[in-house]
Protein backbone atom coordinates (compact mmCIF):
# COMPACT_ATOMS: atom_id res chain seq x y z
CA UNK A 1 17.29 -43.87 -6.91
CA UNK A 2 14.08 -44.22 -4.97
CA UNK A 3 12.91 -42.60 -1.51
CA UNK A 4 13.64 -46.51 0.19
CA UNK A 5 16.85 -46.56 -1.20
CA UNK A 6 19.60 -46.10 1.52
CA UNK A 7 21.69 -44.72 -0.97
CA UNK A 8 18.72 -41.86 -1.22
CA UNK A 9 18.85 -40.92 2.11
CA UNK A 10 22.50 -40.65 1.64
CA UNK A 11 22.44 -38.34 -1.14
CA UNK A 12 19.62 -36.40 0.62
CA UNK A 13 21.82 -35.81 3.95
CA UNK A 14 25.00 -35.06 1.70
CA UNK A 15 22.78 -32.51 -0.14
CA UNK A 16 21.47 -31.11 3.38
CA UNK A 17 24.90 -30.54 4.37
CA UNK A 18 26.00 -28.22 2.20
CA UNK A 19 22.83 -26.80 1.39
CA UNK A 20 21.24 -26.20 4.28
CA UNK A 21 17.73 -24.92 4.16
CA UNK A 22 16.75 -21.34 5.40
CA UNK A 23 14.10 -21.10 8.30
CA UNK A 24 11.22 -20.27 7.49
CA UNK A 25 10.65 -17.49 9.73
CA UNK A 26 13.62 -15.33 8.64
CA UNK A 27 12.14 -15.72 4.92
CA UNK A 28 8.50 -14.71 6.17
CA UNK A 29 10.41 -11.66 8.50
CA UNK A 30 12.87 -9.97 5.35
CA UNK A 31 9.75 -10.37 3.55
CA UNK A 32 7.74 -8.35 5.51
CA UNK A 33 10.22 -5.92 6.86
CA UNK A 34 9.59 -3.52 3.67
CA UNK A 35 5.51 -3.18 4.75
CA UNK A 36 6.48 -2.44 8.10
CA UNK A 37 8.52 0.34 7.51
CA UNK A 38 6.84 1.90 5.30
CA UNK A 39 3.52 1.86 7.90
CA UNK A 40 5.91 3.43 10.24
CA UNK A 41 7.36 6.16 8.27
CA UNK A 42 5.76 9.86 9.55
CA UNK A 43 3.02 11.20 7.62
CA UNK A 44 4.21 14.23 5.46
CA UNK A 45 0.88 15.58 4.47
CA UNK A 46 -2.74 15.02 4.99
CA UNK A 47 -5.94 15.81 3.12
CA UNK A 48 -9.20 15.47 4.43
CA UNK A 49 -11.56 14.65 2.72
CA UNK A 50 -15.07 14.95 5.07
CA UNK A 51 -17.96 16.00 3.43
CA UNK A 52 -17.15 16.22 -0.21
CA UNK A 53 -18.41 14.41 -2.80
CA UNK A 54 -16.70 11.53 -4.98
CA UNK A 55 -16.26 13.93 -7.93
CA UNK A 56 -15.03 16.10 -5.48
CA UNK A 57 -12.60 14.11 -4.10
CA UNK A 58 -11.18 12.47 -6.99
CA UNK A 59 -10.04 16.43 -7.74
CA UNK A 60 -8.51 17.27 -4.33
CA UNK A 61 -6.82 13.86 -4.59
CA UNK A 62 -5.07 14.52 -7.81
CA UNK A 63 -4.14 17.95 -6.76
CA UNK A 64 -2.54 16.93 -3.13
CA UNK A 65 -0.56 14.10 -4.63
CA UNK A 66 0.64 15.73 -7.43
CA UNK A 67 1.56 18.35 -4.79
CA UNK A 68 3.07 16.11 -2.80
CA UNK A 69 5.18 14.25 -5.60
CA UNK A 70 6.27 17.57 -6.67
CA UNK A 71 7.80 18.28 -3.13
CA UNK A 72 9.66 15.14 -2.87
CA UNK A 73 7.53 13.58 -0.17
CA UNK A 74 7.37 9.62 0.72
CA UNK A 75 3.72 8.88 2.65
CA UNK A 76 0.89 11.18 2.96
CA UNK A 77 -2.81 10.42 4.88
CA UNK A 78 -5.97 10.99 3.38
CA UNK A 79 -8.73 10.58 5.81
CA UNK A 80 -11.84 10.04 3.71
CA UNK A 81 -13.99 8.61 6.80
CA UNK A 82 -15.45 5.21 8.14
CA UNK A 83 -19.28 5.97 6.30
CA UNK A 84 -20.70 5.85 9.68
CA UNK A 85 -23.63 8.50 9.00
CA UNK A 86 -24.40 7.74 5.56
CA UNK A 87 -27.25 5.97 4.63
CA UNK A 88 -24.85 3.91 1.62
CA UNK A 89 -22.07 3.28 4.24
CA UNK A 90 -18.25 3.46 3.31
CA UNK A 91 -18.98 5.02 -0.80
CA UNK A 92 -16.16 7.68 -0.24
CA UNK A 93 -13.75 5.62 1.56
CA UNK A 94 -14.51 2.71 -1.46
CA UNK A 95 -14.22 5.93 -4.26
CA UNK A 96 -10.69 6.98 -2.59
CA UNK A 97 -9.45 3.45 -2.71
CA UNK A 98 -10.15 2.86 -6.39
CA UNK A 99 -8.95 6.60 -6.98
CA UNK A 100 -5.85 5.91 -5.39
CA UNK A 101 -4.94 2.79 -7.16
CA UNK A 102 -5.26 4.12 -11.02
CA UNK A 103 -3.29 7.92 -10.10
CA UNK A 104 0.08 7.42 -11.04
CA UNK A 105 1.58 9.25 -8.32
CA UNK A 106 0.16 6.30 -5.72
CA UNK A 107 2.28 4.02 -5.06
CA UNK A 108 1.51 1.63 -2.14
CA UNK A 109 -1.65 2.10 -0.15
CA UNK A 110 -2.34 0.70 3.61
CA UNK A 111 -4.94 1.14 6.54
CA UNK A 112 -3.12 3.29 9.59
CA UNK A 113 -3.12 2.62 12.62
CA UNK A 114 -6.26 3.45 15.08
CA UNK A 115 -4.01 6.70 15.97
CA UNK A 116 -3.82 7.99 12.47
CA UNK A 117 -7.58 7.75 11.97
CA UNK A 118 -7.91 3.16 11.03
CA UNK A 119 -9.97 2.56 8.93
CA UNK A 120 -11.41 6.34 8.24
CA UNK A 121 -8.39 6.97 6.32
CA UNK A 122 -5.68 5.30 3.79
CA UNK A 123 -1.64 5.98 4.11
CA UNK A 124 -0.19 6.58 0.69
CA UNK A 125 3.21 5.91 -0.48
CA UNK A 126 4.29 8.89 -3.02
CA UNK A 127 5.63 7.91 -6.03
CA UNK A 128 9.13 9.60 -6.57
CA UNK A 129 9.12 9.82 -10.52
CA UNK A 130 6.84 12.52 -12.04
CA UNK A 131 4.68 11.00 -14.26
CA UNK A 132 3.69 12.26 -17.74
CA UNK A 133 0.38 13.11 -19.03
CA UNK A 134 -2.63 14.22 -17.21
CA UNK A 135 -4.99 12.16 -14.29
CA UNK A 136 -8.04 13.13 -16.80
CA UNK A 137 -6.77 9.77 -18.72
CA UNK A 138 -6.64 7.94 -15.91
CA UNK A 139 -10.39 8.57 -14.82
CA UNK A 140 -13.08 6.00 -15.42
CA UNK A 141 -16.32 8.15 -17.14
């Protein structure tokens, strides 16, 4: 069968028919659906993090999540700040990022909204299961 073939187009309409294709936009919508929930879920906790260092930081992060994993909640905020008065710009709000994607108690990780502090801070998705082991493996030295 080739594409000029009547008989092609036949087959191709016949197949239509009873498998009709899904639009596109309802695919693109389920799959974003999840994201967009989760961004609006209410904060549980927050930890700031202003004026510490990355050393510093890395600690209080491991502590509030394990914390926060431990009490059963879902998203947390850590405000970490935009860099705007440091000479290096964003290095804390970098560090958390990084942090936050090796602890095993992170799951997902977005920007908030301009409400909940933008792009100062980073909404975290708590992982339910308790993980094994200690963060001090997890650390890059």
């Amino acid at each position: 069968m080739k594409p000029n073939d009547t008989s092609f187009f036949e087959f191709m309409e016949e197949y239509l028919r009873h498998n009709p294709p899904e639009e596109k936009d309802a695919i693109v919508a389920s799959a974003h659906e999840p994201r967009v929930a989760l961004k609006r879920l209410p904060t549980d906790d927050i930890l700031d993090l202003h004026g510490l260092t990355v050393t510093e930081s890395e600690l209080m992060i491991d502590r509030f999540l394990r914390r926060c994993a431990s009490a059963g909640m879902n998203k947390v905020l850590v405000i970490h700040g935009k860099g705007n008065h440091s000479d290096r710009g964003g290095v804390l709000r970098d560090a958390v990022r990084r942090i936050l994607e090796r602890h095993p108690c992170a799951g997902e990780t977005g920007t908030p909204g301009r409400d909940e502090g933008g792009t100062g801070a980073t909404w975290v998705r708590v992982k339910r299961t308790k993980p094994a082991g200690n963060f001090k493996n997890y650390r890059s030295r």
